[in-house]
Protein backbone atom coordinates (compact mmCIF):
# COMPACT_ATOMS: atom_id res chain seq x y z
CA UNK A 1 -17.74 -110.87 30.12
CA UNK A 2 -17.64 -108.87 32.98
CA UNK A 3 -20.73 -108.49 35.35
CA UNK A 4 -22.86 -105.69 35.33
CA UNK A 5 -21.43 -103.31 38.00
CA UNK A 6 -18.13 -104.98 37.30
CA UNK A 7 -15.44 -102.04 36.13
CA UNK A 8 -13.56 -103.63 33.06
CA UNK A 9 -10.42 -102.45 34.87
CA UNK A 10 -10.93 -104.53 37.60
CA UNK A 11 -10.13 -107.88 35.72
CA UNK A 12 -6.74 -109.23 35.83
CA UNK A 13 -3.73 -107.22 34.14
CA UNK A 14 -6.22 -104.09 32.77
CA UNK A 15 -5.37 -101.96 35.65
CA UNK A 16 -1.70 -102.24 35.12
CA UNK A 17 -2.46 -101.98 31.18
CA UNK A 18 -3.80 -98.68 32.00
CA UNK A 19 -1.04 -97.55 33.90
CA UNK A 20 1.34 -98.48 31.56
CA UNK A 21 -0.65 -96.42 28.73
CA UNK A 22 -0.79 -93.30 31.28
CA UNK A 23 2.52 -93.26 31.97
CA UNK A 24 3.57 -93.74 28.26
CA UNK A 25 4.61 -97.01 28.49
CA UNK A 26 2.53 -98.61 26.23
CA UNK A 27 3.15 -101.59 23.98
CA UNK A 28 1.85 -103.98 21.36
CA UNK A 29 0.90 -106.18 23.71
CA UNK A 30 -1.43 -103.62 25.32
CA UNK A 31 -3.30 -103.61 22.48
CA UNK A 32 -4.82 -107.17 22.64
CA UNK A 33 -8.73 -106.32 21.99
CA UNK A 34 -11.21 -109.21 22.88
CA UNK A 35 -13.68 -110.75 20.47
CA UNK A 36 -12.26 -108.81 17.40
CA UNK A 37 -10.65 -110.62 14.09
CA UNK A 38 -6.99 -109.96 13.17
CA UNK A 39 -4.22 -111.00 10.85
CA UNK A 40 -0.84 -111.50 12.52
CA UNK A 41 1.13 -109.70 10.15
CA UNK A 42 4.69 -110.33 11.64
CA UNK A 43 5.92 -112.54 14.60
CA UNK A 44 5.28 -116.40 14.67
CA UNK A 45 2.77 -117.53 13.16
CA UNK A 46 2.68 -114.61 10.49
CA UNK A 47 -0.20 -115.07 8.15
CA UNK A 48 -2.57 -116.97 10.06
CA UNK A 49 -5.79 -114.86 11.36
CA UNK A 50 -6.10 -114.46 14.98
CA UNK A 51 -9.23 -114.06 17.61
CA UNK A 52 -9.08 -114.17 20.94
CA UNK A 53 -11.94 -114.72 23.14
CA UNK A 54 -12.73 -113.95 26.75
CA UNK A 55 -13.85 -117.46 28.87
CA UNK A 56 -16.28 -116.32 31.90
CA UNK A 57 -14.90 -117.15 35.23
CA UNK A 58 -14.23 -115.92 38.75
CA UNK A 59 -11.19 -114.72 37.23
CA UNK A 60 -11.21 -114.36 33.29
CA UNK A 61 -8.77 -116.48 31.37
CA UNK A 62 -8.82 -116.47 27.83
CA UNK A 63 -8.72 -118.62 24.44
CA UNK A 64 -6.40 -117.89 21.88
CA UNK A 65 -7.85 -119.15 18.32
CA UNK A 66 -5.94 -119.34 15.02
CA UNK A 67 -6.32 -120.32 11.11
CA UNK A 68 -5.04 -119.81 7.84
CA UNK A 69 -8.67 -117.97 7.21
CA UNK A 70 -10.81 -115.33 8.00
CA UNK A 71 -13.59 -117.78 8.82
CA UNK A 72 -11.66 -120.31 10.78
CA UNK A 73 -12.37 -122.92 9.05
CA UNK A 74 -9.03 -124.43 7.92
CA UNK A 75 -6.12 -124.32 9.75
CA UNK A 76 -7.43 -124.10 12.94
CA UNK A 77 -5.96 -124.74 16.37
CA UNK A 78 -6.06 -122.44 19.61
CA UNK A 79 -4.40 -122.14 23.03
CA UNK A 80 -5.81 -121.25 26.37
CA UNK A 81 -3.78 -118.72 28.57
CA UNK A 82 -5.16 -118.20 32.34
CA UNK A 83 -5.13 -114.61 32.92
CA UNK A 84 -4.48 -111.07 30.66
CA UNK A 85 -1.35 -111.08 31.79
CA UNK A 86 -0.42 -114.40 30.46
CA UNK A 87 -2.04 -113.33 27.51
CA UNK A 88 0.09 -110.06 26.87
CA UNK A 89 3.37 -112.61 27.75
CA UNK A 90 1.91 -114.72 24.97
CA UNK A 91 1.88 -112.19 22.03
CA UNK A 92 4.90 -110.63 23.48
CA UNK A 93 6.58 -114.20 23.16
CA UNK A 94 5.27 -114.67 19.44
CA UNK A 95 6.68 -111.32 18.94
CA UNK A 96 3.18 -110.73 17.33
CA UNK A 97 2.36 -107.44 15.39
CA UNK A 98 -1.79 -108.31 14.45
CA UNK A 99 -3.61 -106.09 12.06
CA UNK A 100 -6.92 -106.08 13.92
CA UNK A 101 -10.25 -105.53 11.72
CA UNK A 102 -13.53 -106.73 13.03
């Protein structure tokens, strides 16, 4: 989470995301919300449900959970990535397309 006065744009790879997006350059990958449910509905891994949570740092970095449910409770297994840039190299490298729900 970011801290109070914190601009979410000052975190690691969001200011480029944004740039990207303003210059119509925008991707998937841009896309990657935190703390939201979502079915990976082509790429690796197709099928499984994906959520991907934001670990509190000096400098974000984030986990990466999977599972053949909605609940993750079977299935499961996750991967930590140290920065939102390694995160959008991560989807992009799954070649993930993710349904995202709630």
């Amino acid at each position: 989470m970011p801290e109070q006065n914190e601009s979410p744009f000052d975190r690691p790879g969001r200011l480029e995301a944004l740039r990207r997006r303003l210059l119509g350059e925008r991707t998937q990958t841009d896309l990657i919300p935190v703390d939201l449910t979502g079915r990976i509905s082509a790429g690796d891994e197709a099928g499984k449900f994906v959520r991907v949570e934001e670990l509190s740092g000096p400098a974000p970095s984030y986990l990466i959970l999977l599972a053949h449910d909605q609940e993750f409770t079977h299935g499961c297994g996750d991967y930590w990535v140290e920065d939102f840039p390694a995160l959008e190299r991560f989807f992009a490298e799954g070649a993930w397309v993710v349904d995202w729900f709630g």
